[in-house]
Structure formats: C-alpha cells, structure tokens
C-alpha atoms as a PDB file:
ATOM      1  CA  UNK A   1       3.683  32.150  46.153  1.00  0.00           C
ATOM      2  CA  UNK A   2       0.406  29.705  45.390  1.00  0.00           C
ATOM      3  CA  UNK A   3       0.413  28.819  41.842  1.00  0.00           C
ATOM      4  CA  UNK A   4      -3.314  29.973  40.450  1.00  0.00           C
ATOM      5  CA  UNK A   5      -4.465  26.774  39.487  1.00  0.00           C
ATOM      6  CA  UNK A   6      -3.882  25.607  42.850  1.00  0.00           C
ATOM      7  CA  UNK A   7      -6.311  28.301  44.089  1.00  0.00           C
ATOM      8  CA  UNK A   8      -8.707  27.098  41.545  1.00  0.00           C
ATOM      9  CA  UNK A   9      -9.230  23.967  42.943  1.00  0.00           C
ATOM     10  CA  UNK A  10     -12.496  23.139  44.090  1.00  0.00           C
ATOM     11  CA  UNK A  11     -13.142  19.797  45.829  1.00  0.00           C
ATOM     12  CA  UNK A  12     -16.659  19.807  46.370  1.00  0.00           C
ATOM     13  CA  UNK A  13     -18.199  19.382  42.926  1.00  0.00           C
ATOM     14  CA  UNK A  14     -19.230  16.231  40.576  1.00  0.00           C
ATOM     15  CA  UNK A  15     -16.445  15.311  38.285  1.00  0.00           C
ATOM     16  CA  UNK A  16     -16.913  12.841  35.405  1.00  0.00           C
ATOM     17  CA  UNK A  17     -14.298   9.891  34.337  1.00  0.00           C
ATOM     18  CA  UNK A  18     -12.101  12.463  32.592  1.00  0.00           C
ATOM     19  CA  UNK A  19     -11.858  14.865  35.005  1.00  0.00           C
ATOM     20  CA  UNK A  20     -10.941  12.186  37.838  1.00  0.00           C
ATOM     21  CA  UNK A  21      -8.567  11.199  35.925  1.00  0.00           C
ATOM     22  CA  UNK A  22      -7.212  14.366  34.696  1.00  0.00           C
ATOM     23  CA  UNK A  23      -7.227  16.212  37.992  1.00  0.00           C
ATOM     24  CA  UNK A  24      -6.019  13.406  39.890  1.00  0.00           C
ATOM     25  CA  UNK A  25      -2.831  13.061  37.303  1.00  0.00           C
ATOM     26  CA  UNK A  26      -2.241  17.153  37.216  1.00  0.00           C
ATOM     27  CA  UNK A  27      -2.556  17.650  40.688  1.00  0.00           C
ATOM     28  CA  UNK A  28       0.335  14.531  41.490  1.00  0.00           C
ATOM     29  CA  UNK A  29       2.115  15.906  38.411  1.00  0.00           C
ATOM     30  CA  UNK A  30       2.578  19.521  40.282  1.00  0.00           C
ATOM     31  CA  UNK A  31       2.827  18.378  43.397  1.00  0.00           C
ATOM     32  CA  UNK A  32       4.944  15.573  42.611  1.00  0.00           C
ATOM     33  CA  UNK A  33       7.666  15.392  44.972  1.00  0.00           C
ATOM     34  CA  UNK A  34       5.140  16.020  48.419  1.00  0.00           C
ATOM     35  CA  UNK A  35       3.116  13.063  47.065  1.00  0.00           C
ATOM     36  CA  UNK A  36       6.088  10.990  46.660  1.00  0.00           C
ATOM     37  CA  UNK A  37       7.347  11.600  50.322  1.00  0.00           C
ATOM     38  CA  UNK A  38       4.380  10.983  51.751  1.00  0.00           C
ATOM     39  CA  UNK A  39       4.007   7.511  49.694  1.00  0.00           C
ATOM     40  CA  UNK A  40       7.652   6.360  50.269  1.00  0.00           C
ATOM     41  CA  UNK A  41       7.579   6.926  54.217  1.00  0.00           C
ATOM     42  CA  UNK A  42       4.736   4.321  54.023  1.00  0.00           C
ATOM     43  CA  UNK A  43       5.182   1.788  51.427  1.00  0.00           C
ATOM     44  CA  UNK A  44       8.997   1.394  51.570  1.00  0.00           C
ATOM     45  CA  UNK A  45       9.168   0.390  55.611  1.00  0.00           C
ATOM     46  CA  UNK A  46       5.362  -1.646  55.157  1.00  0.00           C
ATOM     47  CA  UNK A  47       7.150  -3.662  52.693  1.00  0.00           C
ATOM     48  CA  UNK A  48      10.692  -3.505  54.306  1.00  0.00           C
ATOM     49  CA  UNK A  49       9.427  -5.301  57.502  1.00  0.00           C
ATOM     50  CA  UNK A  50       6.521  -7.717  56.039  1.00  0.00           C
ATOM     51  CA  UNK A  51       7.749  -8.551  52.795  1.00  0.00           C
ATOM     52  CA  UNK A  52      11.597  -8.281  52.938  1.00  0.00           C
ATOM     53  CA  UNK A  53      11.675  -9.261  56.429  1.00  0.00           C
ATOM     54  CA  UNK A  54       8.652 -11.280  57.549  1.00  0.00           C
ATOM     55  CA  UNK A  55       8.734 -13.424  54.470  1.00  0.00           C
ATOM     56  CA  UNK A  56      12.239 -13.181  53.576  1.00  0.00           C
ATOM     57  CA  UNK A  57      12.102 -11.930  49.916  1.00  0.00           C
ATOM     58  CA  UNK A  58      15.667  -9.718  51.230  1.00  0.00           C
ATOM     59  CA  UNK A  59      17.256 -12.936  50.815  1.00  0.00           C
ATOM     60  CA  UNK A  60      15.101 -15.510  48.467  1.00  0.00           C
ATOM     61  CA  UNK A  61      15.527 -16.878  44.967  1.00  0.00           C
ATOM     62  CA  UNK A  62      13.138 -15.493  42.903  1.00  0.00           C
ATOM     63  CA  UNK A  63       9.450 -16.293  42.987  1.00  0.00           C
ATOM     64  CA  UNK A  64      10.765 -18.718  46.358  1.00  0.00           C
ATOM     65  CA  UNK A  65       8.002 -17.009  48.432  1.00  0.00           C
ATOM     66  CA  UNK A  66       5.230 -19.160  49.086  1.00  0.00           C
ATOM     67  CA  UNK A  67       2.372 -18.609  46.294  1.00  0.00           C
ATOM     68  CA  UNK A  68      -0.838 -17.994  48.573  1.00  0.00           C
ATOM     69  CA  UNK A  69       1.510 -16.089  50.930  1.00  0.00           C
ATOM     70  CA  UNK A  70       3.251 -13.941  48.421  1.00  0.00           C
ATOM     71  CA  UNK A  71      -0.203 -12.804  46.857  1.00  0.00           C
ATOM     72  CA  UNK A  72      -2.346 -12.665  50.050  1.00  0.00           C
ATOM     73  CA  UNK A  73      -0.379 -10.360  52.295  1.00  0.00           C
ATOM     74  CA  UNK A  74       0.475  -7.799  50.438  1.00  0.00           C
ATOM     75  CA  UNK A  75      -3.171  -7.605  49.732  1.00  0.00           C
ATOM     76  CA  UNK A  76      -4.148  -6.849  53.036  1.00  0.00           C
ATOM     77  CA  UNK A  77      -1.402  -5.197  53.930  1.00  0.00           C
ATOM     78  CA  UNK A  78      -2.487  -2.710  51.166  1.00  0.00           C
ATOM     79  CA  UNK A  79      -5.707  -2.615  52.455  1.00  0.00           C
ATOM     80  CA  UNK A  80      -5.197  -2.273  55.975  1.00  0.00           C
ATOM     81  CA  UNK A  81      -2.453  -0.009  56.019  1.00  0.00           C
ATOM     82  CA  UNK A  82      -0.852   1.360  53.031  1.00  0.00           C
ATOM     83  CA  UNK A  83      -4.072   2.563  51.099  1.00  0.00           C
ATOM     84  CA  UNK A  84      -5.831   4.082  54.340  1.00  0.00           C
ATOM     85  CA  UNK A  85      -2.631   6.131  54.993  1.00  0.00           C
ATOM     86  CA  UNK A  86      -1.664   7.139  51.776  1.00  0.00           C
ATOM     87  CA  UNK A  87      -5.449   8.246  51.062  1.00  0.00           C
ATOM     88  CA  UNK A  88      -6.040  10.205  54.881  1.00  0.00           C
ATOM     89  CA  UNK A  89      -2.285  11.873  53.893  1.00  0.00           C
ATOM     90  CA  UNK A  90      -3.132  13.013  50.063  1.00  0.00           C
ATOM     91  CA  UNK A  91      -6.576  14.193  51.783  1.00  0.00           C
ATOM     92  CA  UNK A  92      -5.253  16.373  53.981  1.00  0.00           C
ATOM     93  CA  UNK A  93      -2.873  17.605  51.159  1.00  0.00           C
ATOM     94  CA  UNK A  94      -5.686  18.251  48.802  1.00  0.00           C
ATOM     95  CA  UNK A  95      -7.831  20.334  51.413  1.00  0.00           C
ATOM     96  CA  UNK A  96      -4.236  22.640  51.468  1.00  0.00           C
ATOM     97  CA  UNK A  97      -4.401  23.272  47.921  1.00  0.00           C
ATOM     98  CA  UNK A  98      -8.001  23.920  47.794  1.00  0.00           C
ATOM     99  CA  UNK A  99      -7.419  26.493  50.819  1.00  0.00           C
ATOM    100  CA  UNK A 100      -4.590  28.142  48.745  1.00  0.00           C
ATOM    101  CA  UNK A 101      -1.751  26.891  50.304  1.00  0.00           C
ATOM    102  CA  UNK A 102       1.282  24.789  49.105  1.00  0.00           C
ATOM    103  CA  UNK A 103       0.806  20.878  50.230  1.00  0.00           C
ATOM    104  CA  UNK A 104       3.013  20.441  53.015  1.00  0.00           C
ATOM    105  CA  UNK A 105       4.634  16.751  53.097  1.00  0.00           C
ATOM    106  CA  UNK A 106       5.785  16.983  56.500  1.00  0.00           C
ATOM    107  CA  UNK A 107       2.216  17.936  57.806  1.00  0.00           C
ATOM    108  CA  UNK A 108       0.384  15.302  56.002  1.00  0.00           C
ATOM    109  CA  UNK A 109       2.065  12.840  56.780  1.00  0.00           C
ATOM    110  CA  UNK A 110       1.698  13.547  60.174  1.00  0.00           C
ATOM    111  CA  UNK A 111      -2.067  14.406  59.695  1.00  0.00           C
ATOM    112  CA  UNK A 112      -2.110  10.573  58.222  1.00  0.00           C
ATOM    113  CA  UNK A 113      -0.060   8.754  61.162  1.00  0.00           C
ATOM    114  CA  UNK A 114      -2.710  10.933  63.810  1.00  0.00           C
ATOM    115  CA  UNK A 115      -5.714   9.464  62.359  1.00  0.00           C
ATOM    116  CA  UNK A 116      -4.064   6.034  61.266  1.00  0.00           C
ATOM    117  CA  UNK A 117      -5.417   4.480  64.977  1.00  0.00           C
ATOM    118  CA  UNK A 118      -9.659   5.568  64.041  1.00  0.00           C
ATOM    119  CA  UNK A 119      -9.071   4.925  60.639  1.00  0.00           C
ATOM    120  CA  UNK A 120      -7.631   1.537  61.188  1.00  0.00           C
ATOM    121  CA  UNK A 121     -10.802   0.079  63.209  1.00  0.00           C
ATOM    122  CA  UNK A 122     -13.526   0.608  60.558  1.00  0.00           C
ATOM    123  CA  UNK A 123     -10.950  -0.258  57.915  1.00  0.00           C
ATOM    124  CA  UNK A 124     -10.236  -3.830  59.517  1.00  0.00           C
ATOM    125  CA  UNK A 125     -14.026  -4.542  60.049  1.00  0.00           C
ATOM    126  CA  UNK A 126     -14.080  -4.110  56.493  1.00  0.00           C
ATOM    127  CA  UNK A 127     -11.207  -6.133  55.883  1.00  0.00           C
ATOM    128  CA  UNK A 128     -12.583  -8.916  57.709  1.00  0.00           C
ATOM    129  CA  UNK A 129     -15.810  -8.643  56.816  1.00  0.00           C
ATOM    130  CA  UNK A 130     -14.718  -9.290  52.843  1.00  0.00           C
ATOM    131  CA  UNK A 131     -12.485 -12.006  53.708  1.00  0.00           C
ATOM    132  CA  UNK A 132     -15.460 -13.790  55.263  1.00  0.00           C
ATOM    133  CA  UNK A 133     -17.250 -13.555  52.155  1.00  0.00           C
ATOM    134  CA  UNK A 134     -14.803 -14.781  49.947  1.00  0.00           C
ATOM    135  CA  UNK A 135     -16.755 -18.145  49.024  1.00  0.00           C
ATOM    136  CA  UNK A 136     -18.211 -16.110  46.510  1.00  0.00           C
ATOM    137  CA  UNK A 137     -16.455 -13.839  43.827  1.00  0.00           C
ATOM    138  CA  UNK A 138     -19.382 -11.044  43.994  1.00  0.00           C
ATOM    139  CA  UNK A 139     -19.650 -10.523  47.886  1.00  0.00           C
ATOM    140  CA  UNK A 140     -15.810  -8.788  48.613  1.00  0.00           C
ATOM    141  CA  UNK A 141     -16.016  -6.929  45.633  1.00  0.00           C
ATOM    142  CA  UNK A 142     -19.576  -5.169  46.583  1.00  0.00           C
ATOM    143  CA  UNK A 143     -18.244  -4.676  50.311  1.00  0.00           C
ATOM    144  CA  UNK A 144     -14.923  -2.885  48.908  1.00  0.00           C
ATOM    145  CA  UNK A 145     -16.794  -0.974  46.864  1.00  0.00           C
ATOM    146  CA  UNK A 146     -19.490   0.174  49.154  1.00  0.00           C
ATOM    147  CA  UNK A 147     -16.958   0.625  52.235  1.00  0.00           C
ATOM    148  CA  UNK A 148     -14.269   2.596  49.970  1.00  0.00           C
ATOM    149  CA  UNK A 149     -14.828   6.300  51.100  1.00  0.00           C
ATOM    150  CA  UNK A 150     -13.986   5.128  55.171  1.00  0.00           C
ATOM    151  CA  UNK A 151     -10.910   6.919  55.694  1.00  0.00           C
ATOM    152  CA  UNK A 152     -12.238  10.249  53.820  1.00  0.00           C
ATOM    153  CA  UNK A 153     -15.590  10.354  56.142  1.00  0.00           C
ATOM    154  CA  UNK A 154     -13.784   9.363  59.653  1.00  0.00           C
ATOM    155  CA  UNK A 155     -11.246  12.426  58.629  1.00  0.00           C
ATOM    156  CA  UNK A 156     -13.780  14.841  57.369  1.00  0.00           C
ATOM    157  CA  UNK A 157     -17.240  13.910  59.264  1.00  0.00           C
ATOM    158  CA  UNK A 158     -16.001  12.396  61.793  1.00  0.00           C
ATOM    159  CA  UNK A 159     -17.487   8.669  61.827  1.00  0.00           C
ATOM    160  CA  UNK A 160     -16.341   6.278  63.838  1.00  0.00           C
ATOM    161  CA  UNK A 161     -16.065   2.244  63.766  1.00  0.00           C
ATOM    162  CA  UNK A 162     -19.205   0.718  62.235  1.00  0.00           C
ATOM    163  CA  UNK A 163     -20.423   3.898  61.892  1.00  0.00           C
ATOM    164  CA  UNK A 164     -18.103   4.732  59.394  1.00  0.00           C
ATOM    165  CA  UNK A 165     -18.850   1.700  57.127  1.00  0.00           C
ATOM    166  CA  UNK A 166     -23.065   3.039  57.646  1.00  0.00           C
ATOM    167  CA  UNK A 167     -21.454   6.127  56.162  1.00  0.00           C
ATOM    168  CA  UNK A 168     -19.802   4.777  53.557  1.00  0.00           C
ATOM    169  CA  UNK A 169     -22.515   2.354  52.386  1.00  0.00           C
ATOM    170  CA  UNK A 170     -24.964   5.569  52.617  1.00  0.00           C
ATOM    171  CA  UNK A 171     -22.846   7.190  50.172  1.00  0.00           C
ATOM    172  CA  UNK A 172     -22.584   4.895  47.456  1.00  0.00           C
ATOM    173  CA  UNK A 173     -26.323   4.048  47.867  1.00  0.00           C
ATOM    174  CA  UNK A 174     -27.859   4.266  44.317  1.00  0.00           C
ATOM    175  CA  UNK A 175     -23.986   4.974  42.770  1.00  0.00           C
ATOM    176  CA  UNK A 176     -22.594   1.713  43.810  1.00  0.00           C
ATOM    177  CA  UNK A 177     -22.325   0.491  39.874  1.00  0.00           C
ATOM    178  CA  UNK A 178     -20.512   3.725  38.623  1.00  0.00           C
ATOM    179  CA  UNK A 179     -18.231   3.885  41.652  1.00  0.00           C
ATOM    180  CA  UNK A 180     -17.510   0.430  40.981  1.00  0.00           C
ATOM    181  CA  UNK A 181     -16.947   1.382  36.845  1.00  0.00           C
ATOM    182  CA  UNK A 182     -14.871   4.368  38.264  1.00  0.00           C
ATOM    183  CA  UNK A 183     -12.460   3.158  40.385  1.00  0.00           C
ATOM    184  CA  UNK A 184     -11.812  -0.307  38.137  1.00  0.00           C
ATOM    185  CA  UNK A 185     -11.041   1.810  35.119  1.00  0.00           C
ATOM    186  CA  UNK A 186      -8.819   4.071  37.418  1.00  0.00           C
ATOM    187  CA  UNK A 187      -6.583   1.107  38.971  1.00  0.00           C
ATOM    188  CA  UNK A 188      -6.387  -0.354  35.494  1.00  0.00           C
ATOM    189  CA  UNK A 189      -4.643   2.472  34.345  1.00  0.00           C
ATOM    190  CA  UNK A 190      -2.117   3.811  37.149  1.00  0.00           C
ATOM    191  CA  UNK A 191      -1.698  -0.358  37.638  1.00  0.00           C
ATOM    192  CA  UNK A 192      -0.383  -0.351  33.928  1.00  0.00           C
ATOM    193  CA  UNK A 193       1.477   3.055  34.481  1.00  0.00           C
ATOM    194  CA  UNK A 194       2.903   1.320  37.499  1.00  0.00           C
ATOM    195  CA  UNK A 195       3.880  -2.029  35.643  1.00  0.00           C
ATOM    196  CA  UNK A 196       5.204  -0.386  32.636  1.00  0.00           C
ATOM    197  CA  UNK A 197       7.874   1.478  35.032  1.00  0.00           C
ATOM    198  CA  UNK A 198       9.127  -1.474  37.248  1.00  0.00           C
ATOM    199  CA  UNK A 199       9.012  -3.996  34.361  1.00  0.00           C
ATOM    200  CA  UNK A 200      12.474  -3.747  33.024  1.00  0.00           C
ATOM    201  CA  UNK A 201      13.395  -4.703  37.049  1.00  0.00           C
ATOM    202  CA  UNK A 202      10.998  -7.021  37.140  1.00  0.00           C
ATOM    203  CA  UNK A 203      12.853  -8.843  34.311  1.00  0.00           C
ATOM    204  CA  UNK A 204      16.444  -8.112  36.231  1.00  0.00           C
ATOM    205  CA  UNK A 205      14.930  -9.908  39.170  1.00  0.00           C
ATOM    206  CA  UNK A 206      14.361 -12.643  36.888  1.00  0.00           C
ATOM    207  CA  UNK A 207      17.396 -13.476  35.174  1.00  0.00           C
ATOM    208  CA  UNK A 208      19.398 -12.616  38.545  1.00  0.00           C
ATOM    209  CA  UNK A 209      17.179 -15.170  40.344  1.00  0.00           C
ATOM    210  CA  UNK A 210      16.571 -12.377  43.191  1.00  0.00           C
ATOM    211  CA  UNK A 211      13.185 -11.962  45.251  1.00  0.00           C
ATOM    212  CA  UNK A 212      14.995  -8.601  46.563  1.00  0.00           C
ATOM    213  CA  UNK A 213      15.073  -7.054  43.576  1.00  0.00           C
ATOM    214  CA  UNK A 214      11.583  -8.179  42.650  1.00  0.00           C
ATOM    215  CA  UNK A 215      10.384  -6.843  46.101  1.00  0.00           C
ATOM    216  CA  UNK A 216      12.434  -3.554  44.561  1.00  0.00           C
ATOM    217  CA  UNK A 217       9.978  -3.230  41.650  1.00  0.00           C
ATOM    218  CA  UNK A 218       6.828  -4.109  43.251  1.00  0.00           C
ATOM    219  CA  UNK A 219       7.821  -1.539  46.175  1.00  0.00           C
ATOM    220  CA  UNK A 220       8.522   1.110  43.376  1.00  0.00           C
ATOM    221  CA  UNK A 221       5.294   0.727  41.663  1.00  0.00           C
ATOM    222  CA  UNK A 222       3.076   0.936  44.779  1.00  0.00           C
ATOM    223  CA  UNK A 223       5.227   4.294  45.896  1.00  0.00           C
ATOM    224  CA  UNK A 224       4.032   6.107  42.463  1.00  0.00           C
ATOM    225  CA  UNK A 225       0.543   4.449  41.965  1.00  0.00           C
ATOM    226  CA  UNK A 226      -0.479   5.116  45.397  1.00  0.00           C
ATOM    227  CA  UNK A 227      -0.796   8.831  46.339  1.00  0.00           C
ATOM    228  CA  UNK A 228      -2.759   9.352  42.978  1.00  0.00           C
ATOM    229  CA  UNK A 229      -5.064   6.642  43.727  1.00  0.00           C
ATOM    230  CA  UNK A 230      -5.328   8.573  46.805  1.00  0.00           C
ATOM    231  CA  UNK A 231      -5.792  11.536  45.019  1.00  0.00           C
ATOM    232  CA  UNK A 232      -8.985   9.968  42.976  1.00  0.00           C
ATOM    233  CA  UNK A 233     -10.355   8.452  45.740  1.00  0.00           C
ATOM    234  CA  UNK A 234     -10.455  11.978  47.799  1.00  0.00           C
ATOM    235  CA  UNK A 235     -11.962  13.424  44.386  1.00  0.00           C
ATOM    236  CA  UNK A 236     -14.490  10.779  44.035  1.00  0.00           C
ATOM    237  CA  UNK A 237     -15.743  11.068  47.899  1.00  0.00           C
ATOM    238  CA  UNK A 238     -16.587  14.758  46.948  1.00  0.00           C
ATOM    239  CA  UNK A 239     -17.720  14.200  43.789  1.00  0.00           C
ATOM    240  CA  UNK A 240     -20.242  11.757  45.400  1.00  0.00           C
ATOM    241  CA  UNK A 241     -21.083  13.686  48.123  1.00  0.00           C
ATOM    242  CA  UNK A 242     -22.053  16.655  45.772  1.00  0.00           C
ATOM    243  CA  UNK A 243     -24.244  14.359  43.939  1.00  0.00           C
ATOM    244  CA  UNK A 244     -25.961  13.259  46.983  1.00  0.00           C
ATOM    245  CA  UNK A 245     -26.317  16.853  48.095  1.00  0.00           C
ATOM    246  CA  UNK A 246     -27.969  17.690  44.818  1.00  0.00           C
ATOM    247  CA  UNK A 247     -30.086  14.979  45.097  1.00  0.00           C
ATOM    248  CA  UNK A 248     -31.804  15.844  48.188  1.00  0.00           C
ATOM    249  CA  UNK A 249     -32.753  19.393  47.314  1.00  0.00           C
END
C-alpha cells in the first residue's frame, strides 16, 4: 500500500533552501534502500574499473596514485557518468512517488541505463566545454551551473545535444546566482555527511598504507551522497521551472 506522504508529493512547485533540503533528505530517508541500489550498481563498477583497475589503487600504497591523476578523473568520471545516471535514475523514481506508486529500483535503473546514450552527448559537450575554460577559475563554474538541469530536460522535454545545454542555460536565466547558492550549500552538506561516514576508513587506509581501502571509503561516500544529490537536483529543476512558469503569466 502507498504510504500518504508519498501521495502528497508534488514535484512541480517552488521550494526554498529548507525544503530542498528537507524533502530531498525525507524522501532518501523512506526510500532508502531503492536509492541505494540504484547508486551502488553505478558507482561501485565506475570506480571498480577506472579507479581500482585503470589506475591501480586495488593494489597501491596509499596516496601512490599520481596527484593530478588521482584528483582529475574521478572528477569527470563523476561528471560524465556517475552524476547523469544517478540523477536520470532518482528522476524517474521521484515521478513514481509523485504518481502514487512505490519507487521501483529495478525500473529506474533501467529507465537510467536507456537514456544514459542522449544524456551522455549534451553532458560531454558540457564537460568539454568547462575544461576548455579552465584558464580561469570563474568560466567552469558558470558553465556547470548554467548546464546543470541537462539530464532532467533530455528525460522530461525531450532536448537533445546542444539543444539541451540552450535548455538548460534558458532555465537558469535570471536564477543563475541562487542556483549557484543552492546547490554549493547542498554539496557542502551531504559532502560533510559523506566524509564524516568514510573517515574512520579513511584513517585505516592510512595507517595500513592501502590505496584499496582508501578507494573503499571514497566509493562508500559517493554511493550515499549521490542519489540525494540526485534527489535535489530533480527538486530544483521543478522548482525552477515553476518559477519560470510563474514568471511568464
């Protein structure tokens, strides 16, 4: 039987910094374990194969990764494939509870691997386009800003390539600075949630001079940070295109 408060939930409607917040944490809270699945089937194989395997922190010392190499990939790995997956998956999980139904993990996770191949396009123009700007400190933070909401509107409207990062930059257009407020205040705090979880490993991986169990902490936090930054970032698309809306009547 659907719990009430799931039928309560309406998406399209402005929310403030407290209830993003609070309605992305309740919703991951009761739907806990189908956000965790869906996070784990992406972030623990991502950094299996690229991290553990591709550069070697399975078998390293610890911190033996190469510096630029150790930060820089799992940057855009992030950004190319874990948060685009991870947000198109919670998504379709959040239009199920908003429809009265129970979030099915099996179903959006598949939802997220059918539209991984559209999503990815747009989402690597981005990519590329703020790594070509990095000779300043202001230019990759605007475009990741401005091009956030690209897997939400080639999912729900539909927009494809370039297209998609039009429709993106449209949307933020006059709300780029509280967006920008919005979603640094939000990382900050499931970032500490995360680091306050996997720091006792972190400090195993230390004094055992293993990079595999430091991948094992880093790998933990990103599973249960993920799916409710993916969770904001689906309530923060609606609550911006409800503003918009109201703005043009």
């Amino acid at each position: 039987m659907t719990a009430p408060q799931d039928r309560a939930l309406e998406l399209d409607r402005p929310r403030d910094l407290n209830a993003l917040l609070s309605d992305s944490f309740s919703l991951y809270r009761r739907h806990f374990w189908t956000f965790l699945a869906m996070t784990v089937v992406v972030v623990v194989p991502v950094h299996a194969i690229v991290l553990g395997l591709g550069l070697g922190q399975f078998s390293g010392g610890y911190n033996s990764t190469d510096a630029p190499a150790s930060a820089a990939i799992p940057a855009v790995v992030q950004l190319l494939v874990v948060g685009p997956l991870v947000a198109v998956m919670a998504l379709h999980a959040l239009q199920a509870i908003a429809a009265g139904e129970k979030p099915h993990a099996g179903r959006s996770i598949q939802a997220g691997l059918d539209a991984f191949a559209v999503v990815f396009w747009p989402v690597l123009i981005a990519v590329l386009c703020e790594l070509g700007t990095l000779i300043t400190v202001i230019g990759p933070l605007v475009l990741l800003v401005r091009w956030y909401f690209v897997p939400q509107l080639v999912v729900l409207e539909r927009a494809r390539g370039t297209a998609a990062l039009r429709a993106s930059w449209e949307l933020t257009r006059g709300l780029a600075w509280r967006t920008a407020g919005l979603i640094l205040v939000v990382r900050i705090v499931y970032g500490l949630a995360g680091a306050l979880v996997t720091t006792p490993l972190a400090a195993v991986a230390r004094s055992a001079d293993s990079e595999a169990i430091s991948l094992g902490a880093t790998t933990l936090a990103e599973v249960l940070i993920e799916a409710p930054l993916g969770i904001f970032a689906a309530l923060l698309y609606f609550d911006l295109r409800s503003r918009k809306a109201a703005l043009a009547r």
